[in-house]
PDB file of N, CA and C in Angstrom:
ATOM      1  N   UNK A   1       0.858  -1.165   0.000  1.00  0.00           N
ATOM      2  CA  UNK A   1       0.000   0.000   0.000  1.00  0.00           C
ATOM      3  C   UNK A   1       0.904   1.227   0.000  1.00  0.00           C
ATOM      4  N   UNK A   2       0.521   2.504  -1.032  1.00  0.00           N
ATOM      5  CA  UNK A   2       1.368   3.174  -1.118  1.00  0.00           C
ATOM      6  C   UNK A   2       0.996   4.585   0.056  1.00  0.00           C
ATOM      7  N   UNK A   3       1.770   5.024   0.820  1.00  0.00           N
ATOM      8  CA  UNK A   3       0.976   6.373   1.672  1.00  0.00           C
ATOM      9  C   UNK A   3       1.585   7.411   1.319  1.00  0.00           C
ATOM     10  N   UNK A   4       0.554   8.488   1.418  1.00  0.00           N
ATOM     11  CA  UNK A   4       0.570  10.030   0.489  1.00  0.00           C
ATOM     12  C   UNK A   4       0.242  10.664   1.413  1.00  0.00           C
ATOM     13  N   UNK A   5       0.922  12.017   1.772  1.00  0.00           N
ATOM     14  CA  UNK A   5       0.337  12.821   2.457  1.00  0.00           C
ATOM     15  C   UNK A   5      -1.465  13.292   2.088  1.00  0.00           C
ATOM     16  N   UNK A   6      -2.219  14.330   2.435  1.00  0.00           N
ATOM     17  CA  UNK A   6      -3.492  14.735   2.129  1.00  0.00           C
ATOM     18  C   UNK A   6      -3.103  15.831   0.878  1.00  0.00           C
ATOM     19  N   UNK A   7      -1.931  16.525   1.073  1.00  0.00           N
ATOM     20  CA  UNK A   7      -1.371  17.464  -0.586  1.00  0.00           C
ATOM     21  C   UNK A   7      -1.332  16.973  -1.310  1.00  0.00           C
ATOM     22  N   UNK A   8      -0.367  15.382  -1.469  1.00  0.00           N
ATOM     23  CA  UNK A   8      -0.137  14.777  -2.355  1.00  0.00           C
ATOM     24  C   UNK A   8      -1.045  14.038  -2.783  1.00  0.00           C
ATOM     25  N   UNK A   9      -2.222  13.399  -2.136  1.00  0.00           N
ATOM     26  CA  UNK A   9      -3.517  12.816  -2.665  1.00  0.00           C
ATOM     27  C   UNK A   9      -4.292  13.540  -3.384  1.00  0.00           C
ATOM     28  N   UNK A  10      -4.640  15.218  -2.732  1.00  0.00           N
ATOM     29  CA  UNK A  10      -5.278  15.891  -3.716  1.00  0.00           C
ATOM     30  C   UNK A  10      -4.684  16.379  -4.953  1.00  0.00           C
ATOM     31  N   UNK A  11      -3.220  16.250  -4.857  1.00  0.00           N
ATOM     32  CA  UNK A  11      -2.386  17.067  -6.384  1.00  0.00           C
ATOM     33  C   UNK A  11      -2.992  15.665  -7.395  1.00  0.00           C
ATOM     34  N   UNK A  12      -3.172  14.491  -7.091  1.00  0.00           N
ATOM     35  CA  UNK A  12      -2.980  13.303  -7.768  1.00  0.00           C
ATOM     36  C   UNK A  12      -4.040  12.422  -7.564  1.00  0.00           C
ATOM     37  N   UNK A  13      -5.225  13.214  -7.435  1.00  0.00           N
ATOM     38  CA  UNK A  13      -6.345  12.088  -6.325  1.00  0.00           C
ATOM     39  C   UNK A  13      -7.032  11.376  -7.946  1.00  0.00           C
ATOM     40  N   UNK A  14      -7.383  12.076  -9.141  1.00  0.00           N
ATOM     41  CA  UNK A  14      -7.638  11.234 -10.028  1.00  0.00           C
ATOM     42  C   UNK A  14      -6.883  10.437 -10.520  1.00  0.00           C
ATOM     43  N   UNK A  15      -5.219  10.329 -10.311  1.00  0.00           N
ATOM     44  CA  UNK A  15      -4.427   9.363 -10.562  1.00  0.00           C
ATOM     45  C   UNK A  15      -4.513   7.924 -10.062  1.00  0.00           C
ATOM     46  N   UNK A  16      -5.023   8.472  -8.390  1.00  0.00           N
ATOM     47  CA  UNK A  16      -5.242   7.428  -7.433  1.00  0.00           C
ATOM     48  C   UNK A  16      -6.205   6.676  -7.346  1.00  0.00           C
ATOM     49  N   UNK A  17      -7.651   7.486  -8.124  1.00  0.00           N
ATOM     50  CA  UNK A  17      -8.972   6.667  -8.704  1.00  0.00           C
ATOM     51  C   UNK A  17      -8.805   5.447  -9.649  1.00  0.00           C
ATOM     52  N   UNK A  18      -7.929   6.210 -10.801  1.00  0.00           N
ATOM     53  CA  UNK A  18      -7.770   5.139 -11.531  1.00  0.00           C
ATOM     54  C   UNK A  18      -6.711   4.066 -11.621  1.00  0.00           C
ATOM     55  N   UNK A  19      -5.648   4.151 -10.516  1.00  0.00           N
ATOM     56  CA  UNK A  19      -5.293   2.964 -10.065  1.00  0.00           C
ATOM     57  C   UNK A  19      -5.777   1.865  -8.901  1.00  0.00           C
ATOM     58  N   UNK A  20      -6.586   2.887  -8.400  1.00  0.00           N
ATOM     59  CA  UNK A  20      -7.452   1.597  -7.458  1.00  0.00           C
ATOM     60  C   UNK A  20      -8.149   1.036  -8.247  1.00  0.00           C
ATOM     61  N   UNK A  21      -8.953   1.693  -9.017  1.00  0.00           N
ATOM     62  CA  UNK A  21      -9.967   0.818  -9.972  1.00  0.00           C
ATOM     63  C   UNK A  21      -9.044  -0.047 -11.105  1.00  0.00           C
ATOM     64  N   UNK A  22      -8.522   0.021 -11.569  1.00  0.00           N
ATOM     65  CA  UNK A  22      -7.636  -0.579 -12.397  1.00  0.00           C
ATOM     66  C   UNK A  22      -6.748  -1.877 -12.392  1.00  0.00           C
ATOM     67  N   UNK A  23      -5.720  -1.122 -11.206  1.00  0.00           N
ATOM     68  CA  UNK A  23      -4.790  -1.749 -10.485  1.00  0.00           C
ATOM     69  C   UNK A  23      -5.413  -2.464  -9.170  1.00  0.00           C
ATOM     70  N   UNK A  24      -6.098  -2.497  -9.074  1.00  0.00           N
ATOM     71  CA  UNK A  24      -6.410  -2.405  -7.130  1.00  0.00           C
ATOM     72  C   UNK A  24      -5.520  -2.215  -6.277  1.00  0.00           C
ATOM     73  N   UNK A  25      -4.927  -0.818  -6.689  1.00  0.00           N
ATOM     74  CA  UNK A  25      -3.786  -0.570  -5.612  1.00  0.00           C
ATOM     75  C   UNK A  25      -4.677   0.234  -4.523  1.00  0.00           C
ATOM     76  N   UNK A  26      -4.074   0.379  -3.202  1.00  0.00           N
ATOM     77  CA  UNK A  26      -4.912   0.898  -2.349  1.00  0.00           C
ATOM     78  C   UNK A  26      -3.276   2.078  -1.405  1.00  0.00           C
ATOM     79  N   UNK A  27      -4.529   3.200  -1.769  1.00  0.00           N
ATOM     80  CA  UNK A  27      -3.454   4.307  -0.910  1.00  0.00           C
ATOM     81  C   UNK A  27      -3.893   4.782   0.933  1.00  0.00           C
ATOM     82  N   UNK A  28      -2.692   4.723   1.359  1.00  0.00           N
ATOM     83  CA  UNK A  28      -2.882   5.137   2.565  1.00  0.00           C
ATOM     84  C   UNK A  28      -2.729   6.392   2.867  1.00  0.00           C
ATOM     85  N   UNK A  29      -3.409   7.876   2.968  1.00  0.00           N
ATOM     86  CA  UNK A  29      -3.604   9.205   3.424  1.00  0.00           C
ATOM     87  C   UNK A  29      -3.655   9.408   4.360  1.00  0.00           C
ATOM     88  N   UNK A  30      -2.339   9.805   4.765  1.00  0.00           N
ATOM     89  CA  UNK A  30      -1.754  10.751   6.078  1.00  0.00           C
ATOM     90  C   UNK A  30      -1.908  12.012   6.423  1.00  0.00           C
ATOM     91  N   UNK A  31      -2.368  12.609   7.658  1.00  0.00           N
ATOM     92  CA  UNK A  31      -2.708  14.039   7.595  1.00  0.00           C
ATOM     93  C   UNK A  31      -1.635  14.330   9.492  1.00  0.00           C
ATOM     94  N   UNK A  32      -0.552  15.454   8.735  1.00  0.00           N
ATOM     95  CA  UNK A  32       0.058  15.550   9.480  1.00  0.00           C
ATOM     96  C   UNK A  32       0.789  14.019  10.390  1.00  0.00           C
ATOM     97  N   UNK A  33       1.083  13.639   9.115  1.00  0.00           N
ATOM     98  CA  UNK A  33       1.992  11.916   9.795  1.00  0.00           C
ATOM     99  C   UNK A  33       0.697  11.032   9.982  1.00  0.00           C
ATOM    100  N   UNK A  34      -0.660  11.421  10.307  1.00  0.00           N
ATOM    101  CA  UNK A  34      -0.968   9.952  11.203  1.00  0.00           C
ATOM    102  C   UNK A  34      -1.710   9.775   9.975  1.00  0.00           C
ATOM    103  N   UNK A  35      -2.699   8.506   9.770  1.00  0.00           N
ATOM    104  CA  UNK A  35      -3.284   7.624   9.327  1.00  0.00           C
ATOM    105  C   UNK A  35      -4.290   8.840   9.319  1.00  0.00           C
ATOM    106  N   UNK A  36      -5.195   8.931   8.174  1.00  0.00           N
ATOM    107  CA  UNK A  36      -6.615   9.738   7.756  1.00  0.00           C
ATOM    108  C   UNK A  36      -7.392   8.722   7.402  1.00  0.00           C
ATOM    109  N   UNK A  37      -7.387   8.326   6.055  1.00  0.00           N
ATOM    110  CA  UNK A  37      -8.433   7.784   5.330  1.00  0.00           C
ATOM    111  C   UNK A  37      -7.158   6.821   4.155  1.00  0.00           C
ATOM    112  N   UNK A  38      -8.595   5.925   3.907  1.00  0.00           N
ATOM    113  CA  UNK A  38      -7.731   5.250   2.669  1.00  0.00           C
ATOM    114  C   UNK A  38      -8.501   5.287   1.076  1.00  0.00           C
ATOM    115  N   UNK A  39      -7.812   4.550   0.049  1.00  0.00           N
ATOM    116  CA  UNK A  39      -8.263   5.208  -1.142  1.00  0.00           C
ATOM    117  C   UNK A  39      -8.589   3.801  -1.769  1.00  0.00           C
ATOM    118  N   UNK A  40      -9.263   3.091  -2.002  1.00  0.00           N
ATOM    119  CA  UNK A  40      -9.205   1.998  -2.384  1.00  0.00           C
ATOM    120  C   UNK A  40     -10.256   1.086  -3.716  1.00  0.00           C
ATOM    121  N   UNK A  41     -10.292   0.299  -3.901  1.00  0.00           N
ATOM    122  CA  UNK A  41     -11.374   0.205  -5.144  1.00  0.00           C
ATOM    123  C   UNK A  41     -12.704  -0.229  -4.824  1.00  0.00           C
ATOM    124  N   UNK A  42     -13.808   0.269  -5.247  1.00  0.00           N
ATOM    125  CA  UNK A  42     -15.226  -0.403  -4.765  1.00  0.00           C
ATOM    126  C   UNK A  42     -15.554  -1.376  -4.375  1.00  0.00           C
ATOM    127  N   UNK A  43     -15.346  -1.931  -5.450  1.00  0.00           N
ATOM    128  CA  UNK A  43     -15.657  -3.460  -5.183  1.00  0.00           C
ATOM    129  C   UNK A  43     -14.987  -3.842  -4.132  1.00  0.00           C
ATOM    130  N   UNK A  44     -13.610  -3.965  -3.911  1.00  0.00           N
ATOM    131  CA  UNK A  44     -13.189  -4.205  -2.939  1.00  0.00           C
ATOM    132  C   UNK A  44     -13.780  -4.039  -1.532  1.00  0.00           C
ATOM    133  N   UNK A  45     -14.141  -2.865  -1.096  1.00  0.00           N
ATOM    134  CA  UNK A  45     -14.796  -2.048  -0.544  1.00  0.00           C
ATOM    135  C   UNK A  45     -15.490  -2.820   0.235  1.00  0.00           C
ATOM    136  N   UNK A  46     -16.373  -2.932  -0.861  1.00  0.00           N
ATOM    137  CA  UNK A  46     -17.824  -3.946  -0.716  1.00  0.00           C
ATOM    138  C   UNK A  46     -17.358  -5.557  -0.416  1.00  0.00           C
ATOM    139  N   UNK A  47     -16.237  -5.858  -0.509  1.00  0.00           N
ATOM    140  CA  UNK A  47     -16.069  -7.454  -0.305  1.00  0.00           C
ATOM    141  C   UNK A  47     -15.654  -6.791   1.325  1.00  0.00           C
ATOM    142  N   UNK A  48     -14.835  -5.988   1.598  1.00  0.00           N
ATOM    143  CA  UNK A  48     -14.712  -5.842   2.762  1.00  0.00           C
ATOM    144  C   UNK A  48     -15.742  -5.774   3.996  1.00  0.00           C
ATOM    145  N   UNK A  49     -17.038  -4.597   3.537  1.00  0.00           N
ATOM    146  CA  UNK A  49     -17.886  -4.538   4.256  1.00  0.00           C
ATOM    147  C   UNK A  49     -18.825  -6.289   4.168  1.00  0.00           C
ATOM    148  N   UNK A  50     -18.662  -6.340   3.980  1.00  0.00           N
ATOM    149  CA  UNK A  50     -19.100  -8.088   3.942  1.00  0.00           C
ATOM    150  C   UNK A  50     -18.681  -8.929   4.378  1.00  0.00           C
ATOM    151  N   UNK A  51     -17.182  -9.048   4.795  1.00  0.00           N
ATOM    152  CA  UNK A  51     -16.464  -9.394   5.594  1.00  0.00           C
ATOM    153  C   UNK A  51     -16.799  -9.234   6.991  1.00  0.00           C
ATOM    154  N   UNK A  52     -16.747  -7.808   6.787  1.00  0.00           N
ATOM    155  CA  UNK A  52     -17.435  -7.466   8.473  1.00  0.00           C
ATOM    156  C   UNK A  52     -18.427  -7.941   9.361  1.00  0.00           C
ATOM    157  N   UNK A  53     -19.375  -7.839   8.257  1.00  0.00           N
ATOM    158  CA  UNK A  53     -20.954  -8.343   8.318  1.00  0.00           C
ATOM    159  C   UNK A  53     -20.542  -9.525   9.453  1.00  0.00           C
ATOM    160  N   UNK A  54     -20.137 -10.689   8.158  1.00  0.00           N
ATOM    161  CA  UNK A  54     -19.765 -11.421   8.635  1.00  0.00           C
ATOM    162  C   UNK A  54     -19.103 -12.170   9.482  1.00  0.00           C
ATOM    163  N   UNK A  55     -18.388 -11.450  10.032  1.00  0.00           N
ATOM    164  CA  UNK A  55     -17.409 -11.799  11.055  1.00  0.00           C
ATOM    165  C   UNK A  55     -18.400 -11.206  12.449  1.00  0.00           C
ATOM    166  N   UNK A  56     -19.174 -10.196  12.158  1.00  0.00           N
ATOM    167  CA  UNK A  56     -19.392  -9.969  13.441  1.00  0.00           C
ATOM    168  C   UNK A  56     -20.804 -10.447  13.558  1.00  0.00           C
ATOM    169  N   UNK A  57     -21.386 -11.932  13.004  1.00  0.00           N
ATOM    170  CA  UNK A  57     -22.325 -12.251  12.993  1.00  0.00           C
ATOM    171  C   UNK A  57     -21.938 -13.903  13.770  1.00  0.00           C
ATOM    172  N   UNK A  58     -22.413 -13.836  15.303  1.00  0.00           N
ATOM    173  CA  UNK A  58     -21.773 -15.118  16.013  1.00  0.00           C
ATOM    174  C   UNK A  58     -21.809 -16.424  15.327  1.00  0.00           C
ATOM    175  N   UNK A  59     -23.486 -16.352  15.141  1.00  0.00           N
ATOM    176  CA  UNK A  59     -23.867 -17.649  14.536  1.00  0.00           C
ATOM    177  C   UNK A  59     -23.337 -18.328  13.084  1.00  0.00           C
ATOM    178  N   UNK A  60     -22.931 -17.030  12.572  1.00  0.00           N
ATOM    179  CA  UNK A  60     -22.403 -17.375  10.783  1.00  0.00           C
ATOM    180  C   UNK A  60     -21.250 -17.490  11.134  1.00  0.00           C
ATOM    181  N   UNK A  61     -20.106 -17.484  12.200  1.00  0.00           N
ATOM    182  CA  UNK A  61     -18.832 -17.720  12.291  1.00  0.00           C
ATOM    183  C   UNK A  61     -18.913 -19.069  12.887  1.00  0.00           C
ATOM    184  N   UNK A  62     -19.879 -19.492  13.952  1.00  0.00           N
ATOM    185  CA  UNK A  62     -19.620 -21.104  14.440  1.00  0.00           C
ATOM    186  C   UNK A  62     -19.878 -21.429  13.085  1.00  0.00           C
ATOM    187  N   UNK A  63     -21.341 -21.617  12.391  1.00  0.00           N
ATOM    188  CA  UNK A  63     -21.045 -22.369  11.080  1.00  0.00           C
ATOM    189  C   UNK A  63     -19.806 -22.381  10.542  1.00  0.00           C
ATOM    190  N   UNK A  64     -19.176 -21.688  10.098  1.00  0.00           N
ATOM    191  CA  UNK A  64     -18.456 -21.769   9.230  1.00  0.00           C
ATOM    192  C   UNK A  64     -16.863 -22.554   9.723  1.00  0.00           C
ATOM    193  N   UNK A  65     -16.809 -22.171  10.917  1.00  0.00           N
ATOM    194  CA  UNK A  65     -15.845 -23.024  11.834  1.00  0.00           C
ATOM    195  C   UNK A  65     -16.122 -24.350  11.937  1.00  0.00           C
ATOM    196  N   UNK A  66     -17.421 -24.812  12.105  1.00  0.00           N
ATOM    197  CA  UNK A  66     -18.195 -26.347  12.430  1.00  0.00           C
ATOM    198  C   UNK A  66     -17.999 -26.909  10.710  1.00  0.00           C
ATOM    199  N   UNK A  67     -17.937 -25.758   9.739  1.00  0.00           N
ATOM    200  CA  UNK A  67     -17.910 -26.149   8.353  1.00  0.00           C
ATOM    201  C   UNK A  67     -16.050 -26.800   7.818  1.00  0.00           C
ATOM    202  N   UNK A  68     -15.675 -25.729   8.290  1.00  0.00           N
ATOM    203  CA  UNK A  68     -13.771 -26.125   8.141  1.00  0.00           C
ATOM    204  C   UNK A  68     -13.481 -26.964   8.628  1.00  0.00           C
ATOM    205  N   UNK A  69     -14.172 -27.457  10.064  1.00  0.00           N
ATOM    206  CA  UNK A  69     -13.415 -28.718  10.871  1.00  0.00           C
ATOM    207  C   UNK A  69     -14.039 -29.683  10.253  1.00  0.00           C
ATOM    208  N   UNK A  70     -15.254 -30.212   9.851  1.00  0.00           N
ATOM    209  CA  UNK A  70     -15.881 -31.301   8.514  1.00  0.00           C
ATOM    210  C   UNK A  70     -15.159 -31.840   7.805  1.00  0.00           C
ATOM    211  N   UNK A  71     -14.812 -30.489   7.103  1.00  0.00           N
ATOM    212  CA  UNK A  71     -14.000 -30.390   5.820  1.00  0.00           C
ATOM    213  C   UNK A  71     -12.194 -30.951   6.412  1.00  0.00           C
ATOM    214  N   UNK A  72     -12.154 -30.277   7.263  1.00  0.00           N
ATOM    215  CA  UNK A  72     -11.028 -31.631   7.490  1.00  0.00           C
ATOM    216  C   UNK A  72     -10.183 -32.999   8.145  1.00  0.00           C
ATOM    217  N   UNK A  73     -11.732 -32.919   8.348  1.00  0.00           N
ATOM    218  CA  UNK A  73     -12.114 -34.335   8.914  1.00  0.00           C
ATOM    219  C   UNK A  73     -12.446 -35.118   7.947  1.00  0.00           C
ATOM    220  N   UNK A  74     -12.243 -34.787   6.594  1.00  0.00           N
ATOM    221  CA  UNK A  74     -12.854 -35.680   5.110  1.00  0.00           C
ATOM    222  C   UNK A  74     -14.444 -35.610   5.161  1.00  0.00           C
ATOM    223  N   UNK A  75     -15.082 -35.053   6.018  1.00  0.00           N
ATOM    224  CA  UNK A  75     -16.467 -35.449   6.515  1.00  0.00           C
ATOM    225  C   UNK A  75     -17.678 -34.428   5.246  1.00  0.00           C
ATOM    226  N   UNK A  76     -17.397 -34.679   3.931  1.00  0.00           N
ATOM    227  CA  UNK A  76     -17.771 -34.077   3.144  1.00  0.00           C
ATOM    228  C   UNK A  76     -19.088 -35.110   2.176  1.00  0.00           C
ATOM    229  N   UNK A  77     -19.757 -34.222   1.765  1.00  0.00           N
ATOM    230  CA  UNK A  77     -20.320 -35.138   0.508  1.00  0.00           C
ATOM    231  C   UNK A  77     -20.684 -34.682  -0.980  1.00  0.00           C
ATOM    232  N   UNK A  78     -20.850 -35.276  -1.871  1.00  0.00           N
ATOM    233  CA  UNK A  78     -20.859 -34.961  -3.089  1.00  0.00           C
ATOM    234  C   UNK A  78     -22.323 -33.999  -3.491  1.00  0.00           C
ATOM    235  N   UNK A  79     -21.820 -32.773  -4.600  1.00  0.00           N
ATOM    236  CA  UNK A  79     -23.469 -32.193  -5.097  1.00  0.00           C
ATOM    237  C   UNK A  79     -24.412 -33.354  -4.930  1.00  0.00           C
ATOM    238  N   UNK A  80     -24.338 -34.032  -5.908  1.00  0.00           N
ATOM    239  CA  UNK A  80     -25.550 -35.255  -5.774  1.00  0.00           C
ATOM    240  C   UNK A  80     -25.932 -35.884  -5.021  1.00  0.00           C
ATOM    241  N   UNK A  81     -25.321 -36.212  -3.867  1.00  0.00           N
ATOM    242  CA  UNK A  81     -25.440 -36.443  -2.577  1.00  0.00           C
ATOM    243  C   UNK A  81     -26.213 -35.331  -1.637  1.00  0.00           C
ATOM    244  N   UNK A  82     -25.858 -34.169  -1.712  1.00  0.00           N
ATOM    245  CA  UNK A  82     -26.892 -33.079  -0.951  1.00  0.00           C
ATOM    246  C   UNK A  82     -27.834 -33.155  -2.043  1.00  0.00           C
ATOM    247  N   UNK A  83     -28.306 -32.877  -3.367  1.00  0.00           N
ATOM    248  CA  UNK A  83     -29.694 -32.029  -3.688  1.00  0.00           C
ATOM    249  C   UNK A  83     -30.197 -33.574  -4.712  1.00  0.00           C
ATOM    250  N   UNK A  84     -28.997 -34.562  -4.542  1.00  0.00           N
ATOM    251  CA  UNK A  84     -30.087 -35.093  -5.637  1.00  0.00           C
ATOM    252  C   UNK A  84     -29.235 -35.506  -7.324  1.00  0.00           C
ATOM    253  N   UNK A  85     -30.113 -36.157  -7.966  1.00  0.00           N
ATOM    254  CA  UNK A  85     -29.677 -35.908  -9.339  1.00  0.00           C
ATOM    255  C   UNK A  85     -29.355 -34.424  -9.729  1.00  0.00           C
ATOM    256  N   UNK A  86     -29.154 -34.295 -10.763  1.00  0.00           N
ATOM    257  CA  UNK A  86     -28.456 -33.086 -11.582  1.00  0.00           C
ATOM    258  C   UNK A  86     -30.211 -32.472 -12.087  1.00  0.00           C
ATOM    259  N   UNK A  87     -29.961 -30.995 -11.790  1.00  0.00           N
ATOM    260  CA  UNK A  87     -31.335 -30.636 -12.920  1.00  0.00           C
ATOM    261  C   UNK A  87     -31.118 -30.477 -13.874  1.00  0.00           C
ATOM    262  N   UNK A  88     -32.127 -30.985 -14.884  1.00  0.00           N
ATOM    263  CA  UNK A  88     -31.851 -30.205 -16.340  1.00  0.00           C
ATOM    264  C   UNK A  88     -33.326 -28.911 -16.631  1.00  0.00           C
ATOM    265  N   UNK A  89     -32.425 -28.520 -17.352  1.00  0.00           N
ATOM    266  CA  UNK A  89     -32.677 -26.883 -17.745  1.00  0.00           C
ATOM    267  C   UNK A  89     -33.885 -27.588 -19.085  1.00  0.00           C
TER     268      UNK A  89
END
């Protein structure tokens, strides 16, 4: 992650649009040395806030913990095994 002062973000802030979106580079904006804000790509964004969601949702984290230890315990089963034959379209 690259960090820019708040001058240098605004001399260059459409530079920094289109490398987050592009690149998915993500800038870190400093105001007077400390940490401000960051610059980063939408989407991303959005996988992040979803992350959150998720993490701070108790019950969707035991699942998913009760899901990993299954999984490596071999304790898995096949599509066709959960729903069934295959549908056809």
């Amino acid at each position: 992650m690259t960090t820019l002062t708040v001058t240098e973000a605004k001399s260059h802030f459409l530079e920094l649009i289109r490398n987050s979106d592009k690149r998915l580079e993500r800038f870190l904006i400093t105001k007077q040395g400390k940490p401000a804000a960051v610059v980063m790509n939408a989407d991303e964004f959005g996988g992040w806030l979803e992350t959150l969601e998720i993490m701070s949702d108790k019950k969707a984290l035991k699942e998913i913990r009760k899901a990993k230890k299954e999984l490596e315990l071999g304790q898995t089963k096949s599509f066709k095994e959960v729903v069934g034959r295959a549908q056809r379209r």
